[in-house]
C-alpha atoms as a PDB file:
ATOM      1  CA  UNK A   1      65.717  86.916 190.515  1.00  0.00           C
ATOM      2  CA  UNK A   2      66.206  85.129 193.402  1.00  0.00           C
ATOM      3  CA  UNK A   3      68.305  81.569 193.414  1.00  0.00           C
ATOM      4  CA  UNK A   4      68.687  78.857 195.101  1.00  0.00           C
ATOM      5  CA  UNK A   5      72.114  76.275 194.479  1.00  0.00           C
ATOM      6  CA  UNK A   6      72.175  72.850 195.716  1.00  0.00           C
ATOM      7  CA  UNK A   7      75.792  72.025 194.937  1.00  0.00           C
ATOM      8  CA  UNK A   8      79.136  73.954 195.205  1.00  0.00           C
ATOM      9  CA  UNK A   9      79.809  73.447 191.706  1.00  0.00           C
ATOM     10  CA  UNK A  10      76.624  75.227 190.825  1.00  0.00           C
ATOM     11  CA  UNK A  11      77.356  77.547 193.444  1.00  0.00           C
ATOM     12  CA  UNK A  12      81.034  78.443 191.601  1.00  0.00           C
ATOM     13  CA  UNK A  13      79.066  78.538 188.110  1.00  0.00           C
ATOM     14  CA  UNK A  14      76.958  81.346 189.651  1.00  0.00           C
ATOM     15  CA  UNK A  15      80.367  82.778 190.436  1.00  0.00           C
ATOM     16  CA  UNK A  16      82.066  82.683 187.605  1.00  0.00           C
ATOM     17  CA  UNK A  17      78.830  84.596 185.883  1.00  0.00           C
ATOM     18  CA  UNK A  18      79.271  87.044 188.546  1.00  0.00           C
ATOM     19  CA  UNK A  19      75.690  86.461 189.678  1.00  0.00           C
ATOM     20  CA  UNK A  20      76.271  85.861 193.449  1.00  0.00           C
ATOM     21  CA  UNK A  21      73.795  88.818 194.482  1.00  0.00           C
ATOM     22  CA  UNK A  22      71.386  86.717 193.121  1.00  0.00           C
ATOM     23  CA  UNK A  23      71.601  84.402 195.645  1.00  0.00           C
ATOM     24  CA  UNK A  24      69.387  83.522 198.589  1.00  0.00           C
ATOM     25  CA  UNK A  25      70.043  80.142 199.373  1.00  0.00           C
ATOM     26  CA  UNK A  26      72.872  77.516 198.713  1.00  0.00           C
ATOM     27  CA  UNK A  27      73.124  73.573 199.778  1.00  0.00           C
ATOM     28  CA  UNK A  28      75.592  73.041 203.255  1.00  0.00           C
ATOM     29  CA  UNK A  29      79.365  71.788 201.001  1.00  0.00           C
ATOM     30  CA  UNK A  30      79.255  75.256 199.008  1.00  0.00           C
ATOM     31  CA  UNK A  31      81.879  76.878 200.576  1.00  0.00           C
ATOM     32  CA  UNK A  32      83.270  79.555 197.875  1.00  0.00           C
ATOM     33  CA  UNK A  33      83.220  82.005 196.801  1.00  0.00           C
ATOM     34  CA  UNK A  34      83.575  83.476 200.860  1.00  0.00           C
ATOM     35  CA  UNK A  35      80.647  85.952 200.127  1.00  0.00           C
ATOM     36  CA  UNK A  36      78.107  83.310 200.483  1.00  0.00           C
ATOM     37  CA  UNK A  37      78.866  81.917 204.091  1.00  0.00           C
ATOM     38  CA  UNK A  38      75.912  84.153 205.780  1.00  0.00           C
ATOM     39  CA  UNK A  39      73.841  82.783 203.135  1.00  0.00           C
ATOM     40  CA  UNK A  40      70.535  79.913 204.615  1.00  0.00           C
ATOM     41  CA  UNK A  41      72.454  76.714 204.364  1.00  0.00           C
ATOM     42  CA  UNK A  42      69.544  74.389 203.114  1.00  0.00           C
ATOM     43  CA  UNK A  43      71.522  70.993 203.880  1.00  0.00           C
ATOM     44  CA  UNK A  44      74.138  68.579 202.405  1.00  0.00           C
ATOM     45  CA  UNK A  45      73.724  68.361 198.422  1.00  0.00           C
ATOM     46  CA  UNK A  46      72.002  64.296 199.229  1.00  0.00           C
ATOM     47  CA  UNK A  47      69.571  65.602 202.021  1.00  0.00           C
ATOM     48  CA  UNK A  48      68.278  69.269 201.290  1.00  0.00           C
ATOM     49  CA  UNK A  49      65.574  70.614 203.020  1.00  0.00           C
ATOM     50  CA  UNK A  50      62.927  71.328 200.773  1.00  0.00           C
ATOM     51  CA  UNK A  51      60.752  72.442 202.754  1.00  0.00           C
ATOM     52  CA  UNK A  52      63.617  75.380 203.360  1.00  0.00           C
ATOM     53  CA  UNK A  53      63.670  75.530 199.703  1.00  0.00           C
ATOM     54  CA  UNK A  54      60.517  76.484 199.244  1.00  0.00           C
ATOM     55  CA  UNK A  55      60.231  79.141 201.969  1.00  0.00           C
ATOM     56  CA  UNK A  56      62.565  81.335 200.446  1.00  0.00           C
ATOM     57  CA  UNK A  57      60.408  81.157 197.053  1.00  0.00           C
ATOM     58  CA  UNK A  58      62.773  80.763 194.863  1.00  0.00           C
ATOM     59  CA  UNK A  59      62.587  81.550 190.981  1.00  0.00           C
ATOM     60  CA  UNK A  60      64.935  79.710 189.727  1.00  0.00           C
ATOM     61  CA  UNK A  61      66.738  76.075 191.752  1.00  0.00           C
ATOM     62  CA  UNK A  62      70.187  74.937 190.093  1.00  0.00           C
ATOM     63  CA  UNK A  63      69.559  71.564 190.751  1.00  0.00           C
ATOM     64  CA  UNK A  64      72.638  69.226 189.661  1.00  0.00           C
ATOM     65  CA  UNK A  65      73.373  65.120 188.790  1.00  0.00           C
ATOM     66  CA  UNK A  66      76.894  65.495 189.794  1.00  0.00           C
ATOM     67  CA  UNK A  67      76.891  62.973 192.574  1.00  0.00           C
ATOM     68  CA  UNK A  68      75.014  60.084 192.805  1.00  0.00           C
ATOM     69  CA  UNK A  69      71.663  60.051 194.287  1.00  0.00           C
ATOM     70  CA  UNK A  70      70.903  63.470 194.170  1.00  0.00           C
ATOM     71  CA  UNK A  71      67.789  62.500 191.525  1.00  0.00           C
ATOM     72  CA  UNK A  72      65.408  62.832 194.680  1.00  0.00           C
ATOM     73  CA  UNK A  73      66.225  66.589 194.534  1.00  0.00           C
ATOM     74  CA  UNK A  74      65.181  67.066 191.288  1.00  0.00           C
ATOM     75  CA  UNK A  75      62.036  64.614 191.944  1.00  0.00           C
ATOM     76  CA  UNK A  76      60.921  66.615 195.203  1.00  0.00           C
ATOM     77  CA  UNK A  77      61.213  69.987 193.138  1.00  0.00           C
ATOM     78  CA  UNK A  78      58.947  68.733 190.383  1.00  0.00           C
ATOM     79  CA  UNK A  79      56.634  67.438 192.984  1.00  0.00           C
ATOM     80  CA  UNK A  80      56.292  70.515 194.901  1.00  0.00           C
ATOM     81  CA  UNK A  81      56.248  72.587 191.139  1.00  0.00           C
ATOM     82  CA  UNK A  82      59.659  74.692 192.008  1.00  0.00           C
ATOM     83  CA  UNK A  83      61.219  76.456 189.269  1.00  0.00           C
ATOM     84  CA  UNK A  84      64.234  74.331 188.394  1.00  0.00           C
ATOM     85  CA  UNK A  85      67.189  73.643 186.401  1.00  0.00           C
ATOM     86  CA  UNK A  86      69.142  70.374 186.138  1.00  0.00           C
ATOM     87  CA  UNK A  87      73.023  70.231 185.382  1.00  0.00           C
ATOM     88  CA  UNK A  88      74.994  66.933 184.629  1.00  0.00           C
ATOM     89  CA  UNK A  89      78.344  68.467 183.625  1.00  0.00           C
ATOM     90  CA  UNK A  90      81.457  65.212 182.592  1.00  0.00           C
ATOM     91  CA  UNK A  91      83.284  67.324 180.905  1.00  0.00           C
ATOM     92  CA  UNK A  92      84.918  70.811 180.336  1.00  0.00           C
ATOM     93  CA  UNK A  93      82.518  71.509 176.979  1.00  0.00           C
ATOM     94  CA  UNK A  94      79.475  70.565 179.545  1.00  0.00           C
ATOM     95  CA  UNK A  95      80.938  73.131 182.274  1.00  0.00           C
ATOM     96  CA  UNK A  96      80.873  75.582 178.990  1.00  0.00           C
ATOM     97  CA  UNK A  97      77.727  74.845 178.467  1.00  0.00           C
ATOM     98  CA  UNK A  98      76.108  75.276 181.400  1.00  0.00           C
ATOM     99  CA  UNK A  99      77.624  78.649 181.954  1.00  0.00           C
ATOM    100  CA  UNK A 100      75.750  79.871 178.801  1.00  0.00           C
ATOM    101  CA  UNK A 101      72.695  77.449 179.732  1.00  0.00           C
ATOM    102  CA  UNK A 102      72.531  78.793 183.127  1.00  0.00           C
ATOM    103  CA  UNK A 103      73.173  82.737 182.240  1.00  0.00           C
ATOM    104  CA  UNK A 104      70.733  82.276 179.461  1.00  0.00           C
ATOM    105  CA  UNK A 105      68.271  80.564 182.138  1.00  0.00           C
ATOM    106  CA  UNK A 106      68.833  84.134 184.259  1.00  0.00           C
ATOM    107  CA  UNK A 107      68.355  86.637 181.780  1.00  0.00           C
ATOM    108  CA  UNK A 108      71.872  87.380 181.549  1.00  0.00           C
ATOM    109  CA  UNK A 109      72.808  85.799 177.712  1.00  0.00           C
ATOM    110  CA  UNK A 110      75.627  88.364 177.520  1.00  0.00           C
ATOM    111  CA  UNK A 111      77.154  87.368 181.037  1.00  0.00           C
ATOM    112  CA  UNK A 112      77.062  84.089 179.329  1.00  0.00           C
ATOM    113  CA  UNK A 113      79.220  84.833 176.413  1.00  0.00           C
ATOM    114  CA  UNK A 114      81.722  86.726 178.504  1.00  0.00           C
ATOM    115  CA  UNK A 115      82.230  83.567 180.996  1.00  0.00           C
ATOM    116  CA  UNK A 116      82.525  81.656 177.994  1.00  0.00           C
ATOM    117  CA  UNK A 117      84.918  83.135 176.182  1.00  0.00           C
ATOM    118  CA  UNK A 118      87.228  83.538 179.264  1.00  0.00           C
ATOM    119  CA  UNK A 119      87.173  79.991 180.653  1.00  0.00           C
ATOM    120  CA  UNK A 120      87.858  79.002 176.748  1.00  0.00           C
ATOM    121  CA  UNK A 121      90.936  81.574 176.730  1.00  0.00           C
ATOM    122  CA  UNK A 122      92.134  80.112 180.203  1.00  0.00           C
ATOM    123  CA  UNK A 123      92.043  76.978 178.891  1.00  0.00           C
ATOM    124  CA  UNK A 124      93.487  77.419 175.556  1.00  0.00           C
ATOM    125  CA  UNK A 125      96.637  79.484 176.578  1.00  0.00           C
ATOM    126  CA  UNK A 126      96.949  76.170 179.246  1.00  0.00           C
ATOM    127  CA  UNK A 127      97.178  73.495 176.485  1.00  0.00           C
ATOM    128  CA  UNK A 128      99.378  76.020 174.029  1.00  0.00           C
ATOM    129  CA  UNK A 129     101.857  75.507 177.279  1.00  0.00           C
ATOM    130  CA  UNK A 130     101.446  71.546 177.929  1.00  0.00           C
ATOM    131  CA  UNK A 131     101.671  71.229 174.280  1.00  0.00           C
ATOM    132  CA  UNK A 132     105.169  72.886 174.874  1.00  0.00           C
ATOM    133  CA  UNK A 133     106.573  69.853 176.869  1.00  0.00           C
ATOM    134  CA  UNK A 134     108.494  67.115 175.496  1.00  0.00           C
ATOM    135  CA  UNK A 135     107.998  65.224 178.657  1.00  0.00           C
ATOM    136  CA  UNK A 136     104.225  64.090 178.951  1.00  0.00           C
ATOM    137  CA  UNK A 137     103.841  62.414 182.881  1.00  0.00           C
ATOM    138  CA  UNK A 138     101.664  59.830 183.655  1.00  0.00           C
ATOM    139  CA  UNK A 139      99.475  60.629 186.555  1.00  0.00           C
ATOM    140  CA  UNK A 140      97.730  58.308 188.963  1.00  0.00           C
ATOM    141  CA  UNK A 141      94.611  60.456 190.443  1.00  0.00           C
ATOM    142  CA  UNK A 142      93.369  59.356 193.208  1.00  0.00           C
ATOM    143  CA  UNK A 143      89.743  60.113 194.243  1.00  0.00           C
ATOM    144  CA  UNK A 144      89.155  57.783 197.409  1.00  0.00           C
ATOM    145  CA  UNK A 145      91.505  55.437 199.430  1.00  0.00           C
ATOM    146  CA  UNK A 146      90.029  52.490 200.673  1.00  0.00           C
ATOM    147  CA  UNK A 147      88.392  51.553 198.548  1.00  0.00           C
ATOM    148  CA  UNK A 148      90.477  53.142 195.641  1.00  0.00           C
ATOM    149  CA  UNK A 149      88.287  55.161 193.201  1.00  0.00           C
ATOM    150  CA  UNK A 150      89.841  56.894 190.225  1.00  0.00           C
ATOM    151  CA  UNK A 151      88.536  58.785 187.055  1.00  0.00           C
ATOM    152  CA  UNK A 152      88.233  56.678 183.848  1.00  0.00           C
ATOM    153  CA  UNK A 153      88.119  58.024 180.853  1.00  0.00           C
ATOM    154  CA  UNK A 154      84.708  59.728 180.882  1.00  0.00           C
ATOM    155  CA  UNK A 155      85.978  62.458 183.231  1.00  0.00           C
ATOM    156  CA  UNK A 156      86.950  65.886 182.841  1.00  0.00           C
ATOM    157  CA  UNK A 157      90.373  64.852 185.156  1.00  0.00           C
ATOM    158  CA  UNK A 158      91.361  63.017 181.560  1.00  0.00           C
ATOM    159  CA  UNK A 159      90.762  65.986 180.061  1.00  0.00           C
ATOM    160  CA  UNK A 160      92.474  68.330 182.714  1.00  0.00           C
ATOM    161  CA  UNK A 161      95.650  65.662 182.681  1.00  0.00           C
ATOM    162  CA  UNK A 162      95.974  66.185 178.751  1.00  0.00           C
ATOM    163  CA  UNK A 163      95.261  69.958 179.168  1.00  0.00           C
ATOM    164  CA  UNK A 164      98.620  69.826 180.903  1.00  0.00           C
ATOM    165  CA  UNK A 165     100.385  67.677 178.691  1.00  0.00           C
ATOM    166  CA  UNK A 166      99.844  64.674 181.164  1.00  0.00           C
ATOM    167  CA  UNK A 167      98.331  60.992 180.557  1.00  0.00           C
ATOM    168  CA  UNK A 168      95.784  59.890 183.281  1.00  0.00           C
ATOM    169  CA  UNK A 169      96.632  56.157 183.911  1.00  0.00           C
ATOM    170  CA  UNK A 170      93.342  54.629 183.716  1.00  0.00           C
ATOM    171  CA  UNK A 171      92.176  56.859 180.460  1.00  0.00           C
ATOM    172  CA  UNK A 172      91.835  53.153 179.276  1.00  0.00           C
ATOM    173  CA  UNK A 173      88.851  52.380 181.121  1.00  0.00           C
ATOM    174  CA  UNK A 174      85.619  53.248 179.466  1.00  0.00           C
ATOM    175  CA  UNK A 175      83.806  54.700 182.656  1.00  0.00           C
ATOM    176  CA  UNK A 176      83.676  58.255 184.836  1.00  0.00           C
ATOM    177  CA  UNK A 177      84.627  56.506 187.885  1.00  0.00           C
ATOM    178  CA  UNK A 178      87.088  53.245 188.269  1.00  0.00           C
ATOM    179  CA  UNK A 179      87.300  50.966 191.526  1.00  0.00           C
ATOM    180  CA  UNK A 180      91.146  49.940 191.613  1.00  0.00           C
ATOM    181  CA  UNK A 181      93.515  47.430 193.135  1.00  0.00           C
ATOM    182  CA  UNK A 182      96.809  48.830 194.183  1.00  0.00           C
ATOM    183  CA  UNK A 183      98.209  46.364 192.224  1.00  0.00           C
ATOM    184  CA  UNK A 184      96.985  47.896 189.187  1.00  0.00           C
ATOM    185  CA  UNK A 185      97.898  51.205 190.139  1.00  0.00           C
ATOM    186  CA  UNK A 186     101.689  49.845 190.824  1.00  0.00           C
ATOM    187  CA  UNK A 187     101.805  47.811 187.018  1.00  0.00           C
ATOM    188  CA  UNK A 188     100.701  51.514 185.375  1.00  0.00           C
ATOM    189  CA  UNK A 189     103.938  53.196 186.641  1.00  0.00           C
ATOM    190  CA  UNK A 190     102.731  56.639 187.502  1.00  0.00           C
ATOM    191  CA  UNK A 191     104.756  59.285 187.442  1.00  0.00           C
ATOM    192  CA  UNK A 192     103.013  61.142 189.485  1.00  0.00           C
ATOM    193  CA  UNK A 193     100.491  60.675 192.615  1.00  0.00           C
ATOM    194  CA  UNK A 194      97.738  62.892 192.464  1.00  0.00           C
ATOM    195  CA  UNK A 195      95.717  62.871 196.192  1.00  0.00           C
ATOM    196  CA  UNK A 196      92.252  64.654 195.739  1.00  0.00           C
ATOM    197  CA  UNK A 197      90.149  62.790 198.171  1.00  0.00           C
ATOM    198  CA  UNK A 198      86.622  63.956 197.801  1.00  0.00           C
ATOM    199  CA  UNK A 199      85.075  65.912 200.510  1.00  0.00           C
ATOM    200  CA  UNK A 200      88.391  65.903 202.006  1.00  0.00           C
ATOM    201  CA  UNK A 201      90.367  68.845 202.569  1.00  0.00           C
ATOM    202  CA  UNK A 202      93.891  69.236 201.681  1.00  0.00           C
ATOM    203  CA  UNK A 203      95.116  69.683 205.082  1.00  0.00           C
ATOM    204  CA  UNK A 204      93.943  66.324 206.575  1.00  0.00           C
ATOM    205  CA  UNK A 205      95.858  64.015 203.605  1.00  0.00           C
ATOM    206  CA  UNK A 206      99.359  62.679 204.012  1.00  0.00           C
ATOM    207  CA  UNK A 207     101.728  61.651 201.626  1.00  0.00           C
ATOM    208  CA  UNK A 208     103.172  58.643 204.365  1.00  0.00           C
ATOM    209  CA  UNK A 209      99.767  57.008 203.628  1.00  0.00           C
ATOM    210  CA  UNK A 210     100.441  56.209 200.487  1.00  0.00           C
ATOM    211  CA  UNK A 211     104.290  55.435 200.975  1.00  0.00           C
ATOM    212  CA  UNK A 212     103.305  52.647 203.226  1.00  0.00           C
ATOM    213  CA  UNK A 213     101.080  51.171 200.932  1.00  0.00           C
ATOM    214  CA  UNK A 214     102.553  47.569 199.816  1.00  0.00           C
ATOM    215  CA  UNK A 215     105.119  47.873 196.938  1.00  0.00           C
ATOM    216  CA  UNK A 216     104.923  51.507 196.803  1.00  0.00           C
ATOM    217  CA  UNK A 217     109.252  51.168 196.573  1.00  0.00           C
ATOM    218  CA  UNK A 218     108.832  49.657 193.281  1.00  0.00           C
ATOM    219  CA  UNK A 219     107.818  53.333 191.058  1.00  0.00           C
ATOM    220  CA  UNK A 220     111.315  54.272 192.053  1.00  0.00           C
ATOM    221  CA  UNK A 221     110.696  57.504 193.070  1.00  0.00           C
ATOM    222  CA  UNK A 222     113.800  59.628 193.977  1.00  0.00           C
ATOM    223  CA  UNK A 223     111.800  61.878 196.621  1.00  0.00           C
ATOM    224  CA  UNK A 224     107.848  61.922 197.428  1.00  0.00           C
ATOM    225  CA  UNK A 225     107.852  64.829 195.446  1.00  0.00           C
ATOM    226  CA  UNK A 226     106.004  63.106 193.183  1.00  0.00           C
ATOM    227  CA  UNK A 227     103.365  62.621 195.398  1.00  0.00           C
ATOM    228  CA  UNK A 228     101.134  65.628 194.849  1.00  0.00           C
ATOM    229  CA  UNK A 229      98.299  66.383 197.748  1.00  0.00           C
ATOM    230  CA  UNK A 230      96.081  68.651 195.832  1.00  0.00           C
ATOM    231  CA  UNK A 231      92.968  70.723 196.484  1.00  0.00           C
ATOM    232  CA  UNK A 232      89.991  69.051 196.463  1.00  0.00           C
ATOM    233  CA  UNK A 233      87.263  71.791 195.915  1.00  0.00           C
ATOM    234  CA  UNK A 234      89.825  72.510 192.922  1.00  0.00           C
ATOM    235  CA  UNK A 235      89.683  68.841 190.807  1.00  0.00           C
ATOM    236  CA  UNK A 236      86.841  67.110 192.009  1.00  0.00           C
ATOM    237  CA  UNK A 237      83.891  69.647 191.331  1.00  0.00           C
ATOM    238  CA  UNK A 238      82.521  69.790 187.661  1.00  0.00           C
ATOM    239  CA  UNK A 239      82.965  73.620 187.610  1.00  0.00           C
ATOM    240  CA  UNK A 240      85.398  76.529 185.961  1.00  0.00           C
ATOM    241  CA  UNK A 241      87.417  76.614 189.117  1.00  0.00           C
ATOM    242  CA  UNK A 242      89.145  73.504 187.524  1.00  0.00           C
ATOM    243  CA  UNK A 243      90.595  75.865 185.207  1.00  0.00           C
ATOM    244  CA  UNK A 244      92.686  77.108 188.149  1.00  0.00           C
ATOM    245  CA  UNK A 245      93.534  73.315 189.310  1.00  0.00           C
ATOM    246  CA  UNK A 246      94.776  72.438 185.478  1.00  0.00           C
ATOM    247  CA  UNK A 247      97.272  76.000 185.989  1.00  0.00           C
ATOM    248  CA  UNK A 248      98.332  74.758 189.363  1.00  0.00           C
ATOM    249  CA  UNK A 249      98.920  70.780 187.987  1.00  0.00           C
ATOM    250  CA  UNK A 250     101.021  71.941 184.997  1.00  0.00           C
ATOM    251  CA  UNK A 251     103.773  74.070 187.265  1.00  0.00           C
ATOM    252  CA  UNK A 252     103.550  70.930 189.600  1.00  0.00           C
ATOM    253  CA  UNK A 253     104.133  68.325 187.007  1.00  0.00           C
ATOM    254  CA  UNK A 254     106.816  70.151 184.439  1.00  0.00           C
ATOM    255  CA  UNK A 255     108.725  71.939 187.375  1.00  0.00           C
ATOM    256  CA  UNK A 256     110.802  68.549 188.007  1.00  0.00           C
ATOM    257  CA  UNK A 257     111.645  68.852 184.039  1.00  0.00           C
END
């Protein structure tokens, strides 16, 4: 078979089958696993070149609705009659999904049940732990700065907070994405400051942008420890590596208590 991925997270569902050989193409923001970096780069996830696309003759594109706007993928594929499959994971039981729907979609049902049954144990064995802890943080996640964009409740990072016997502030608000004020941030009393700018690497975030923000004094904190400058490719992608962000975010949030 040979595939094509237009997104990293479809990219790191590939990976987590163990199916990289398979690919022969992937879109320009897929960046792991490293194996795939002399792979044809076919553009960023909003702009791919189709007409790339379709000279490597694909049999199968994993084609994704994981960021706004990429619908004209999907339309130019049908158009030009390219084997395709669309993913639209929210939430971890959609990432579960899709790694049977996708093995299943390659001929490899057993692969399938393997990834599934591991990214279940992973996740399991990290709840049994957050369950453990008396203290259960609120955390502020913060997607985009200016202007601020966090996760509502229709996101897995609700999911990924309670996994680690957290509270996402804005689990309140019935949407996947929530445009803030500040303000609002400041009257929810986070416990916790959780920096994943998307499409931002970790390196080019700093915690002083946020401590200069107005009122930041009033959450009390005792050191900016509790400003956390995570991994982006790690909590913003809708794929199993977000197993490994919820075991990072529970030693970060529980080693203070």
């Amino acid at each position: 078979m040979r595939v094509i991925s237009l997104c990293p997270s479809n990219t790191e569902i590939i990976e987590y089958l163990g199916l990289t050989h398979l690919l022969v193409g992937v879109d320009d923001f897929s960046d792991w696993p490293t194996t795939i970096v002399s792979l044809p780069k076919l553009g960023p996830d909003l702009s791919i070149n189709m007409d790339l696309v379709e000279e490597l003759q694909p049999d199968l594109v994993l084609a994704s609705l994981s960021v706004p706007g990429m619908e004209k993928n999907v339309e130019a594929l049908q158009i030009r009659g390219i084997p395709h499959l669309v993913l639209n994971p929210q939430s971890l039981t959609d990432i579960e999904n899709d790694l049977m729907i996708t093995a299943e979609a390659l001929g490899e049902h057993q692969r399938g049940v393997e990834a599934v049954k591991q990214f279940r144990y992973r996740l399991e064995k990290v709840k049994q732990r957050g369950a453990n802890h008396y203290y259960k943080p609120n955390l502020y996640w913060e997607w985009w700065p200016k202007p601020i964009f966090t996760p509502g409740k229709i996101n897995w990072l609700t999911e990924i907070s309670e996994a680690a016997g957290a509270v996402n502030i804005f689990q309140d608000v019935d949407l996947a994405s929530v445009q803030a004020e500040w303000k609002d941030v400041l009257s929810r009393k986070p416990d916790f400051i959780c920096l994943a700018w998307v499409g931002v690497r970790k390196e080019k975030i700093h915690k002083s942008i946020v401590k200069k923000r107005d009122g930041f004094e009033k959450l009390g904190y005792e050191s900016d420890d509790r400003i956390l400058i995570l991994e982006e490719e790690l909590y913003c992608r809708p794929s199993p590596r977000l197993i490994v962000g919820l075991e990072r975010l529970v030693e970060l949030i529980h080693r203070i208590h």
